[in-house]
Protein backbone atom coordinates (compact mmCIF):
# COMPACT_ATOMS: atom_id res chain seq x y z
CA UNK A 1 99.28 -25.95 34.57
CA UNK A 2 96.91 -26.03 30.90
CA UNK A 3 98.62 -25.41 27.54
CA UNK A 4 97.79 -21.04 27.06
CA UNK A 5 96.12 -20.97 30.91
CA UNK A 6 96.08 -16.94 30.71
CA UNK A 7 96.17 -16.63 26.52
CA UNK A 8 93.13 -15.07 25.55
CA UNK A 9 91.18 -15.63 22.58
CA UNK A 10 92.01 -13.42 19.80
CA UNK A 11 90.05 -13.37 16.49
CA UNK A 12 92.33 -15.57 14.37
CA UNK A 13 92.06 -17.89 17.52
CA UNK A 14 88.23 -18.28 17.14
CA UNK A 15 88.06 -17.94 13.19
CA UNK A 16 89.91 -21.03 13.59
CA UNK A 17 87.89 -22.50 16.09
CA UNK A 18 85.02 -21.83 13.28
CA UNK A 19 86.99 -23.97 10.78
CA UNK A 20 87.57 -26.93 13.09
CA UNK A 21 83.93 -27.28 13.84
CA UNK A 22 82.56 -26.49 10.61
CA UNK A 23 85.06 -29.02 9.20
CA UNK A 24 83.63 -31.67 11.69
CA UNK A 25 86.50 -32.28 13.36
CA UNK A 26 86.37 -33.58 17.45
CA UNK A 27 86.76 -31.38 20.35
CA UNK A 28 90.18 -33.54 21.45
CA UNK A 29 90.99 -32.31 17.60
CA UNK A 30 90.41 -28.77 17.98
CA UNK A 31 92.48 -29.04 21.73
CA UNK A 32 95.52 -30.42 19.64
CA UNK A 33 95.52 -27.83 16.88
CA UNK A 34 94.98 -24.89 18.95
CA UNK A 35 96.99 -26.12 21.88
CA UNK A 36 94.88 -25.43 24.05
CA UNK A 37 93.34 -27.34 27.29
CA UNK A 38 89.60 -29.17 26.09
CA UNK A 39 87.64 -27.23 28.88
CA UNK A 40 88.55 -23.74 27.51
CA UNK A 41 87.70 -24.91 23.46
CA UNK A 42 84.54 -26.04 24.85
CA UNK A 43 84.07 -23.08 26.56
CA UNK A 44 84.86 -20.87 23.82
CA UNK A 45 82.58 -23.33 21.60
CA UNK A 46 79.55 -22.60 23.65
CA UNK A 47 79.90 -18.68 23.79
CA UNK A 48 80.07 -19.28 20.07
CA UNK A 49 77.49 -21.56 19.30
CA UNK A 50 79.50 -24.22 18.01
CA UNK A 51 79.31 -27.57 18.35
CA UNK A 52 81.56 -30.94 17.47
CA UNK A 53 81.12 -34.26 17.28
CA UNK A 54 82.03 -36.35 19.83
CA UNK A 55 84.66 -39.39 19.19
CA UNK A 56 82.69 -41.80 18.90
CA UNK A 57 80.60 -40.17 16.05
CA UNK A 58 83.95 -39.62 14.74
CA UNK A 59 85.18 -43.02 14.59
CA UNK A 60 82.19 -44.49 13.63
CA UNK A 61 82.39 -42.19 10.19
CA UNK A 62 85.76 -43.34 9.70
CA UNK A 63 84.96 -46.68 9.57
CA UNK A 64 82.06 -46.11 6.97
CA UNK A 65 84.63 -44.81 5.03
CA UNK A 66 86.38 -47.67 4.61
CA UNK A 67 89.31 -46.22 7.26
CA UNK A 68 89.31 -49.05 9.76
CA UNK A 69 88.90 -51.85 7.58
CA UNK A 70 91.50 -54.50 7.92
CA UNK A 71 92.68 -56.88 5.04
């Protein structure tokens, strides 16, 4: 059975759902710190209008950044 299968949303829930995206985290991110299963976040993100970036996106920012280089 999902992390929270019959927890609904409550308004700290999605002001923090806000954050995530607007902080350009991932969707398996926001899953993690909301502990929550990565079809209901999505959901939730559509009814909101949010979007993330998608992993690959991610990682290649991080390694423009300098995170992935290797000595």
């Amino acid at each position: 059975m999902p992390r929270n299968a019959n927890k609904l949303w409550t308004d700290r829930d999605e002001n923090r759902l806000r954050e995530l995206a607007s902080s350009g985290a991932s969707l398996i991110r926001a899953t993690a710190a909301l502990r929550r299963s990565s079809s209901s976040v999505k959901r939730k993100a559509l009814d909101l209008g949010l979007a993330f970036r998608g992993v690959k996106q991610v990682r290649a920012d991080l390694r423009a950044a300098g995170v992935f280089d290797r000595p």
